[in-house]
C-alpha atoms as a PDB file:
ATOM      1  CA  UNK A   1      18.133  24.684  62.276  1.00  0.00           C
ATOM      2  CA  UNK A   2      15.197  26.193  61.123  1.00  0.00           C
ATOM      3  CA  UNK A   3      16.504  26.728  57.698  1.00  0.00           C
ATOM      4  CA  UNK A   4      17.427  22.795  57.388  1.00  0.00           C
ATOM      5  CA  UNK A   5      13.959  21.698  57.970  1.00  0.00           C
ATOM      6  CA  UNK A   6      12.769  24.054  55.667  1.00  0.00           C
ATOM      7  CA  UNK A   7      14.518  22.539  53.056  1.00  0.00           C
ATOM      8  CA  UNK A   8      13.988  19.339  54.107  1.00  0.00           C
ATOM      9  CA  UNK A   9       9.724  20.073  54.218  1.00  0.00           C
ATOM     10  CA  UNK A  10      10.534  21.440  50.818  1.00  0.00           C
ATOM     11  CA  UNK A  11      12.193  18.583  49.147  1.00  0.00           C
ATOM     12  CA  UNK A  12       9.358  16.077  50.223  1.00  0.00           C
ATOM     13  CA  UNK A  13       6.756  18.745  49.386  1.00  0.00           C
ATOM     14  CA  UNK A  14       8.269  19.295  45.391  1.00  0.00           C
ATOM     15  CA  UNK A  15       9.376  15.089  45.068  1.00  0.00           C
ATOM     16  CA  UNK A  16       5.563  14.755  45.734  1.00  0.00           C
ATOM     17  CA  UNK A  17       3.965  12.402  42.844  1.00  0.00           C
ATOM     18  CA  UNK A  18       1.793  14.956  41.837  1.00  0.00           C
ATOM     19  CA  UNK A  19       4.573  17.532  41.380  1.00  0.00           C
ATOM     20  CA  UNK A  20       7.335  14.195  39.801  1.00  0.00           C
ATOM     21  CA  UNK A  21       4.917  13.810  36.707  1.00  0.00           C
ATOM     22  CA  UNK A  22       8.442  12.274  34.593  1.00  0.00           C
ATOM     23  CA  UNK A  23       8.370   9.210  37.109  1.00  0.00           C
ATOM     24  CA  UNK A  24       5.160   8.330  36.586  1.00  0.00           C
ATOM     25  CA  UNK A  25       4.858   8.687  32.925  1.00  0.00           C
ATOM     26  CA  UNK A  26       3.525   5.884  30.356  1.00  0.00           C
ATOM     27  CA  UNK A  27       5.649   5.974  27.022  1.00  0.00           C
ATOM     28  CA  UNK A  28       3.124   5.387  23.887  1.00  0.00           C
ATOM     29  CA  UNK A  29       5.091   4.091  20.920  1.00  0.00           C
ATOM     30  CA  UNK A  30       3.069   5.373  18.019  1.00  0.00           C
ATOM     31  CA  UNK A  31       3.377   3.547  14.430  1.00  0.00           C
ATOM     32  CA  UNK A  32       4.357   6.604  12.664  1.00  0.00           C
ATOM     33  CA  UNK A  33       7.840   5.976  14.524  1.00  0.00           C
ATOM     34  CA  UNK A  34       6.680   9.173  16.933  1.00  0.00           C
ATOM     35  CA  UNK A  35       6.852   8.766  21.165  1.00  0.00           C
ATOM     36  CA  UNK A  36       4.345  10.258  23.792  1.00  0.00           C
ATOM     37  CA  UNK A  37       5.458  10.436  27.273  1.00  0.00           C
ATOM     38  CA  UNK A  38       2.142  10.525  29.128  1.00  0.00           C
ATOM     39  CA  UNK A  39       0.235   8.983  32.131  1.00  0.00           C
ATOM     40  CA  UNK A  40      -2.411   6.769  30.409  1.00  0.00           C
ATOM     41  CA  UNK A  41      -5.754   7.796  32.109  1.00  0.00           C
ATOM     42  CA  UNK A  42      -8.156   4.525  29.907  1.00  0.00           C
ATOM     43  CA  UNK A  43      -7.655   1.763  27.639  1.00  0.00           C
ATOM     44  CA  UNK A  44     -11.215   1.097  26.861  1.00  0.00           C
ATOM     45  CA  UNK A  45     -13.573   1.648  23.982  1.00  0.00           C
ATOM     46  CA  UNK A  46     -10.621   0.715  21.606  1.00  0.00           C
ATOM     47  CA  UNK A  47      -8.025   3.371  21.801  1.00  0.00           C
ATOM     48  CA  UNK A  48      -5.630   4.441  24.948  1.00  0.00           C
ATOM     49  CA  UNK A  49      -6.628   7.495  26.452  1.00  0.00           C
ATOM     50  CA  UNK A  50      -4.238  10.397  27.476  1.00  0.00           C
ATOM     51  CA  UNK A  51      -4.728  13.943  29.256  1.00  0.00           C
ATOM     52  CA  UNK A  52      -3.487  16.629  26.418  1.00  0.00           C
ATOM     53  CA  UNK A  53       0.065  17.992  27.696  1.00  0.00           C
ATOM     54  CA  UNK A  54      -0.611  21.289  26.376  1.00  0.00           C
ATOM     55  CA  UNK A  55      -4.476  21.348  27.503  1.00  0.00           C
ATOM     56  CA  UNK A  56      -4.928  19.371  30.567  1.00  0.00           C
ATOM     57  CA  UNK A  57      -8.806  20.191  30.583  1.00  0.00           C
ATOM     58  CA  UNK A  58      -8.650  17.745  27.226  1.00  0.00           C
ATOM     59  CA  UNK A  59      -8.238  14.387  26.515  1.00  0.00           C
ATOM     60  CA  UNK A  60      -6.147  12.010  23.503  1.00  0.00           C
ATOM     61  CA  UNK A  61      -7.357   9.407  22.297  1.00  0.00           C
ATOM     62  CA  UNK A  62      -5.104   7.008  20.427  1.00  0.00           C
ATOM     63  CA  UNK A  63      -6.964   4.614  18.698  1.00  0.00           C
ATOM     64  CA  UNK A  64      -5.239   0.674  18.853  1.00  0.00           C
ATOM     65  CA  UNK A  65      -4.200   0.794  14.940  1.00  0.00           C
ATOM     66  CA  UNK A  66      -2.145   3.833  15.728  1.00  0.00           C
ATOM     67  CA  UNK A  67      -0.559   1.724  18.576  1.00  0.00           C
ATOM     68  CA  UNK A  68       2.975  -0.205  18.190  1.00  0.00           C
ATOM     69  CA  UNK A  69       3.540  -0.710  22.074  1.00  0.00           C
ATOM     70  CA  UNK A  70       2.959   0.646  25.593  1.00  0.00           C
ATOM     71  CA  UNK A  71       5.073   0.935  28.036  1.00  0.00           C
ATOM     72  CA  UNK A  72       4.424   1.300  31.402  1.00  0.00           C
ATOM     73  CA  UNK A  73       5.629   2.725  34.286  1.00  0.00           C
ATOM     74  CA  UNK A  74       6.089  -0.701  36.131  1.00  0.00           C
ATOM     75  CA  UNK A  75       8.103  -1.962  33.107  1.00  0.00           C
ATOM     76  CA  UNK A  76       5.411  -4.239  31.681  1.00  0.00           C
ATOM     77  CA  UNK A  77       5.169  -3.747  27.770  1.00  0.00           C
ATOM     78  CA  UNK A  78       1.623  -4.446  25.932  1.00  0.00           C
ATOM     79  CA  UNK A  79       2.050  -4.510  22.142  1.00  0.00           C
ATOM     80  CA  UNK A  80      -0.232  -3.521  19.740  1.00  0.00           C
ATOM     81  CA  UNK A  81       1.150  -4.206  16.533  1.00  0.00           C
ATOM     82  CA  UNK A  82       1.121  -7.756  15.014  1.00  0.00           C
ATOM     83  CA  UNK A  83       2.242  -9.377  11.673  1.00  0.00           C
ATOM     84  CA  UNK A  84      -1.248  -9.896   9.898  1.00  0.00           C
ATOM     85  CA  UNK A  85      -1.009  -9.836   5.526  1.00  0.00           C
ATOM     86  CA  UNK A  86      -4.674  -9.691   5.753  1.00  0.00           C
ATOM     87  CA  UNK A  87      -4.119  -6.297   7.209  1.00  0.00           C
ATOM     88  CA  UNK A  88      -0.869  -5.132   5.863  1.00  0.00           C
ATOM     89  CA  UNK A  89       1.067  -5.329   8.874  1.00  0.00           C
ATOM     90  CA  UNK A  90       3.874  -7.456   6.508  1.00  0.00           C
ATOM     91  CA  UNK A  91       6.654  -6.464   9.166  1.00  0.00           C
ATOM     92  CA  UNK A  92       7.538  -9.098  11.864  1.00  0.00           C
ATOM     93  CA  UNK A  93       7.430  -6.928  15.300  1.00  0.00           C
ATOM     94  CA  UNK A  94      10.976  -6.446  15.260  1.00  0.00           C
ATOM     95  CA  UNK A  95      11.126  -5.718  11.799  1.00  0.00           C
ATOM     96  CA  UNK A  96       8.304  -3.433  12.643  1.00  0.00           C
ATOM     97  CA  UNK A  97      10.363  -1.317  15.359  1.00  0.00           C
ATOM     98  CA  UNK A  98      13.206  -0.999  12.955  1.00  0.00           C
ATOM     99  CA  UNK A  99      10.986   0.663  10.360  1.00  0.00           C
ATOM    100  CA  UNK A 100       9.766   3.318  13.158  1.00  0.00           C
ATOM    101  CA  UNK A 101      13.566   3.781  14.585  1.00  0.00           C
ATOM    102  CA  UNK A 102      14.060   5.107  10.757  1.00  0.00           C
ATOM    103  CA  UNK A 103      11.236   6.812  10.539  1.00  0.00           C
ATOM    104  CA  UNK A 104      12.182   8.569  13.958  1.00  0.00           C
ATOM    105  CA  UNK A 105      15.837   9.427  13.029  1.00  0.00           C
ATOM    106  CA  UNK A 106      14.969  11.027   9.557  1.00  0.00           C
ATOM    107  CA  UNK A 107      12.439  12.922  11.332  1.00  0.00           C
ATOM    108  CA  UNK A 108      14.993  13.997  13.668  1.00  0.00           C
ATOM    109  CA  UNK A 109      18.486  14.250  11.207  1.00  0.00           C
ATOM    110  CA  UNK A 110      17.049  14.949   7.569  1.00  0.00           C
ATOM    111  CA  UNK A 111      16.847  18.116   6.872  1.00  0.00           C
ATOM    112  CA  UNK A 112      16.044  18.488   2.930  1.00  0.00           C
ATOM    113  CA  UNK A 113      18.261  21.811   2.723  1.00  0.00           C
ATOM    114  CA  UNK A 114      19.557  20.699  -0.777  1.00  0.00           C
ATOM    115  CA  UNK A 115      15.637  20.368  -2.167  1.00  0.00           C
ATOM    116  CA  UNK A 116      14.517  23.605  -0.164  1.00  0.00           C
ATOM    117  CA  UNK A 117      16.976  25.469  -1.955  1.00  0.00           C
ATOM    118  CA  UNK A 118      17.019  23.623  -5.851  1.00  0.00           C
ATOM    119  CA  UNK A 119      13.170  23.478  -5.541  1.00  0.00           C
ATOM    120  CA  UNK A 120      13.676  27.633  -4.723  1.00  0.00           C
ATOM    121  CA  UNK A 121      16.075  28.431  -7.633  1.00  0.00           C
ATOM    122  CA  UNK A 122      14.036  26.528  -9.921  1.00  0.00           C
ATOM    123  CA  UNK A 123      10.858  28.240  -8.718  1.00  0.00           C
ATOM    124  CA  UNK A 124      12.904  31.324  -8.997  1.00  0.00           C
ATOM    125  CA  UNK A 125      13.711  30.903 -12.694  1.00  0.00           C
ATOM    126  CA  UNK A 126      11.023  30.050 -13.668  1.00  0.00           C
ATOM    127  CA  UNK A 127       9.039  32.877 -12.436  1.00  0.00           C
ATOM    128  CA  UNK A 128      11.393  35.381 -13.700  1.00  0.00           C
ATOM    129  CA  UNK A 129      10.240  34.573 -17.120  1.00  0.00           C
ATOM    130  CA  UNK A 130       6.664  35.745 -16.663  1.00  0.00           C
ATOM    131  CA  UNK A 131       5.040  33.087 -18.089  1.00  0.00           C
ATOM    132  CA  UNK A 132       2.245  30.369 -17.257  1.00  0.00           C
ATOM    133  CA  UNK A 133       4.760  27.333 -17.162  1.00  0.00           C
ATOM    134  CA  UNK A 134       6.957  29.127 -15.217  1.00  0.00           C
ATOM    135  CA  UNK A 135       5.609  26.697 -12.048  1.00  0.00           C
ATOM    136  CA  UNK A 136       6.364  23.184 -14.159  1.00  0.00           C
ATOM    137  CA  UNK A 137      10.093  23.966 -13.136  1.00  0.00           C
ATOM    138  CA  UNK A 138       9.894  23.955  -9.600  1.00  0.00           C
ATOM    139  CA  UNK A 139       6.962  21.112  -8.956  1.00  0.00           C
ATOM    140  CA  UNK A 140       8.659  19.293 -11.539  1.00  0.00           C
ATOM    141  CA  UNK A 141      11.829  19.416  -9.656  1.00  0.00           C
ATOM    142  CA  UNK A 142       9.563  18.528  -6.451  1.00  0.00           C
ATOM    143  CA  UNK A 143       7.951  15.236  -8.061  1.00  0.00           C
ATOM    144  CA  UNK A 144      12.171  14.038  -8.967  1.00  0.00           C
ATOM    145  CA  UNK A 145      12.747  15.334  -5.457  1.00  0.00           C
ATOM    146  CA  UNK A 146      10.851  11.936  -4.383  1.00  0.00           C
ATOM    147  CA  UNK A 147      12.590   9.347  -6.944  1.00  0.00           C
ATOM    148  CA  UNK A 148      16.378   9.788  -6.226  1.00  0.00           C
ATOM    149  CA  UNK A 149      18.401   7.910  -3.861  1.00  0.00           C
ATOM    150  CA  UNK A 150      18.319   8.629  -0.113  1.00  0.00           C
ATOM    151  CA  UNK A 151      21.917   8.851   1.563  1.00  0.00           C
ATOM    152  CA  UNK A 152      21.659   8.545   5.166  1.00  0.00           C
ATOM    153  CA  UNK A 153      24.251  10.041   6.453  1.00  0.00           C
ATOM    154  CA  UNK A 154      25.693   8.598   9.882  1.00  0.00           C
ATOM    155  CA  UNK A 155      25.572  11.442  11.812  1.00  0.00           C
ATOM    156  CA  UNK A 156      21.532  11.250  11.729  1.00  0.00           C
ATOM    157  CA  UNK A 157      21.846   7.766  12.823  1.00  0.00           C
ATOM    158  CA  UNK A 158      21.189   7.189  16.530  1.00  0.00           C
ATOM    159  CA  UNK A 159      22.665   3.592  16.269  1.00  0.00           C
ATOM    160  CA  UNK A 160      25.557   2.664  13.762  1.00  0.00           C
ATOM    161  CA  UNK A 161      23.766  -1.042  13.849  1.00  0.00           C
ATOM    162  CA  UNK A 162      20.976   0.082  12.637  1.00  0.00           C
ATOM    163  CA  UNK A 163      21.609   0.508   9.113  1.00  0.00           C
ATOM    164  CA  UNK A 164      22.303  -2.852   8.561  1.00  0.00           C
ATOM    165  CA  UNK A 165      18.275  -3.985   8.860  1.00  0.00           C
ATOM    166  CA  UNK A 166      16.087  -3.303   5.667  1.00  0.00           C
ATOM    167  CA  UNK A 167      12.891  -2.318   7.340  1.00  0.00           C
ATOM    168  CA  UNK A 168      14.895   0.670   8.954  1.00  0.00           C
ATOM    169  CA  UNK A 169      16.352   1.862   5.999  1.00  0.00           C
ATOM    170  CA  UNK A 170      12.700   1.378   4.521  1.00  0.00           C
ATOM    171  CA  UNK A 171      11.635   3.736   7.393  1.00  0.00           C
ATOM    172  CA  UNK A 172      14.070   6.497   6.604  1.00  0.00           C
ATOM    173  CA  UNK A 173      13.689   6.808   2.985  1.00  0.00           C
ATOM    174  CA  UNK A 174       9.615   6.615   3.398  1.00  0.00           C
ATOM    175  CA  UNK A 175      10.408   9.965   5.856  1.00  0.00           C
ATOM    176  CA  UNK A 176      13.146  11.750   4.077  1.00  0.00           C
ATOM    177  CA  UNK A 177      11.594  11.267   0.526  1.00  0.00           C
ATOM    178  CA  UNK A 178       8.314  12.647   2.433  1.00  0.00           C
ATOM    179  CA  UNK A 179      10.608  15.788   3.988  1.00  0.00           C
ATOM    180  CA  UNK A 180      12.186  16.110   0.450  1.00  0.00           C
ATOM    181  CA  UNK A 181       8.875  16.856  -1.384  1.00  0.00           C
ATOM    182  CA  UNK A 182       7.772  19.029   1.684  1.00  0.00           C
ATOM    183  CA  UNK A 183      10.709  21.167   1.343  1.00  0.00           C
ATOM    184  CA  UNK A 184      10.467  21.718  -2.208  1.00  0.00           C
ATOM    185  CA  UNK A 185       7.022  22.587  -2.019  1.00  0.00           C
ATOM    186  CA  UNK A 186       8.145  25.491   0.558  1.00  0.00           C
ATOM    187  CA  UNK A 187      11.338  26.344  -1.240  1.00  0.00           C
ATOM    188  CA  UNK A 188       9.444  25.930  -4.851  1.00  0.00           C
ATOM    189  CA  UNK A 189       6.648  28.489  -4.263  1.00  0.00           C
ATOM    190  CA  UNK A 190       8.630  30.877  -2.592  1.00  0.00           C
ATOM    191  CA  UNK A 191      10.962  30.707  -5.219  1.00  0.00           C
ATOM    192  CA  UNK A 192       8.345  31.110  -7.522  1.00  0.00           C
ATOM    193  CA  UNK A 193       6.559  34.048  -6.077  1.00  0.00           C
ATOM    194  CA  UNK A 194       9.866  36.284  -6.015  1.00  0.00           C
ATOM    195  CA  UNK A 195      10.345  35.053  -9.532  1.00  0.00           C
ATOM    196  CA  UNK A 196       6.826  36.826 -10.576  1.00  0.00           C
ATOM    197  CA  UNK A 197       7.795  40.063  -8.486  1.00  0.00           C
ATOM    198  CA  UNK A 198      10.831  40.490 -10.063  1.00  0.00           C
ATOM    199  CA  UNK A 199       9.389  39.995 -13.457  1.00  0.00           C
ATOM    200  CA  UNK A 200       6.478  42.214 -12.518  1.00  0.00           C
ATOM    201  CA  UNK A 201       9.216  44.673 -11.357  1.00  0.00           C
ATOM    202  CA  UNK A 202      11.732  44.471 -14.410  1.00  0.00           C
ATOM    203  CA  UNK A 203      10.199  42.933 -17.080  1.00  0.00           C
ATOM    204  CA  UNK A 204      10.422  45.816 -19.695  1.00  0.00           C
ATOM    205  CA  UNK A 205      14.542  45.778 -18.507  1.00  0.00           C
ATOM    206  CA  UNK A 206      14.477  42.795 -20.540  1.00  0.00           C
ATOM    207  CA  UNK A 207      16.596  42.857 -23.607  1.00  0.00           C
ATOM    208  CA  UNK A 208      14.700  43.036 -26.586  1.00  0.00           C
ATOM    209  CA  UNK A 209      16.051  39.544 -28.302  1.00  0.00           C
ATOM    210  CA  UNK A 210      14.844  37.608 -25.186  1.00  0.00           C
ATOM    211  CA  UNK A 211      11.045  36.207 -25.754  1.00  0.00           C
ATOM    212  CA  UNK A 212       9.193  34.849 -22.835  1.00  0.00           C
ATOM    213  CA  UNK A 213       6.077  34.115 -24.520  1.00  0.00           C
ATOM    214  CA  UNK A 214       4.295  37.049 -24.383  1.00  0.00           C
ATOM    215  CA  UNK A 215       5.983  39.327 -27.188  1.00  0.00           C
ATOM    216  CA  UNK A 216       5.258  38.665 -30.842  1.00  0.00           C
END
């Protein structure tokens, strides 16, 4: 018996408001597609305040521009984002959350290998030849890395629908095209840097009839 209403003093105790943080939770839908889970502590002074979830000694502040919507924990939505040329909000609302569900599932699905590891053979070659253009090869191949066509592949997709709007297909190429040029950046220098230590390291292996730039 005494064991029962231990458990049952326990279960109270831990379901406890303080200790049930998830249930009462604000969700902040942020314009670059991204989504905070967080009790909102202010909304004045023009931006909606938050305690830090890693630091709860600081605060967040998220100014209204940043803002598409809040939601809160009593269901009631307030939306931030409206269509205004004068401002370049171009996007009707909806259109508006279709762009950020893109930008949200290439943050989540792309994953750039095929640039990461061009960008790093490119960088590679290039730096096994010693010489001072050696790096046009692989931040040239960074800067096409941005221009050629997106495929969205439907296993990033987190709704089949989706693809049929513009703005969200908008939103994924603006992210993937972003990830692409990240990932060759990454994939490009390291590339490049091996490149230089292996010519450092072999150079005068080099057969004679091959001219790099330096020879006369």
């Amino acid at each position: 018996m005494l064991k029962k209403i231990f458990l049952f003093s326990a279960g109270i105790f831990l379901c406890n408001p303080l200790f049930c943080q998830k249930q009462v939770q604000d969700t902040i839908f942020l314009m670059n597609g991204q989504v905070v889970g967080e009790k909102i502590i202010d909304t004045v002074l023009g931006a909606v305040t938050i305690y830090n979830p890693k630091k709860h000694t600081e605060k967040i502040n998220f100014e209204f521009d940043q803002l598409y919507m809040v939601k809160y924990t009593n269901g009631y939505k307030r939306y931030y984002y409206y269509q205004d040329s004068t401002i370049n909000n171009w996007f009707t609302r909806q259109e508006m959350w279709m762009y950020m569900k893109g930008e949200n599932d290439a943050r989540k699905g792309f994953k750039a290998r095929g640039a990461l590891i061009g960008a790093g053979i490119m960088g590679l070659l290039g730096g096994m030849t010693g010489t001072f253009w050696a790096p046009i090869a692989p931040y040239g191949f960074m800067a096409l890395s941005g221009i050629t066509k997106i495929r969205i592949r439907h296993n990033t997709i987190s709704n089949p629908k989706y693809v049929e709007s513009d703005a969200y297909i908008l939103g994924y190429e603006r992210v993937a095209r972003q990830r692409r040029k990240t990932k060759s950046l990454i994939g490009g220098t390291a590339g490049l840097l091996i490149g230089y230590a292996f010519y450092a390291a072999f150079h005068n292996y080099y057969p004679e009839t091959i001219n790099f730039g330096f020879k006369k």
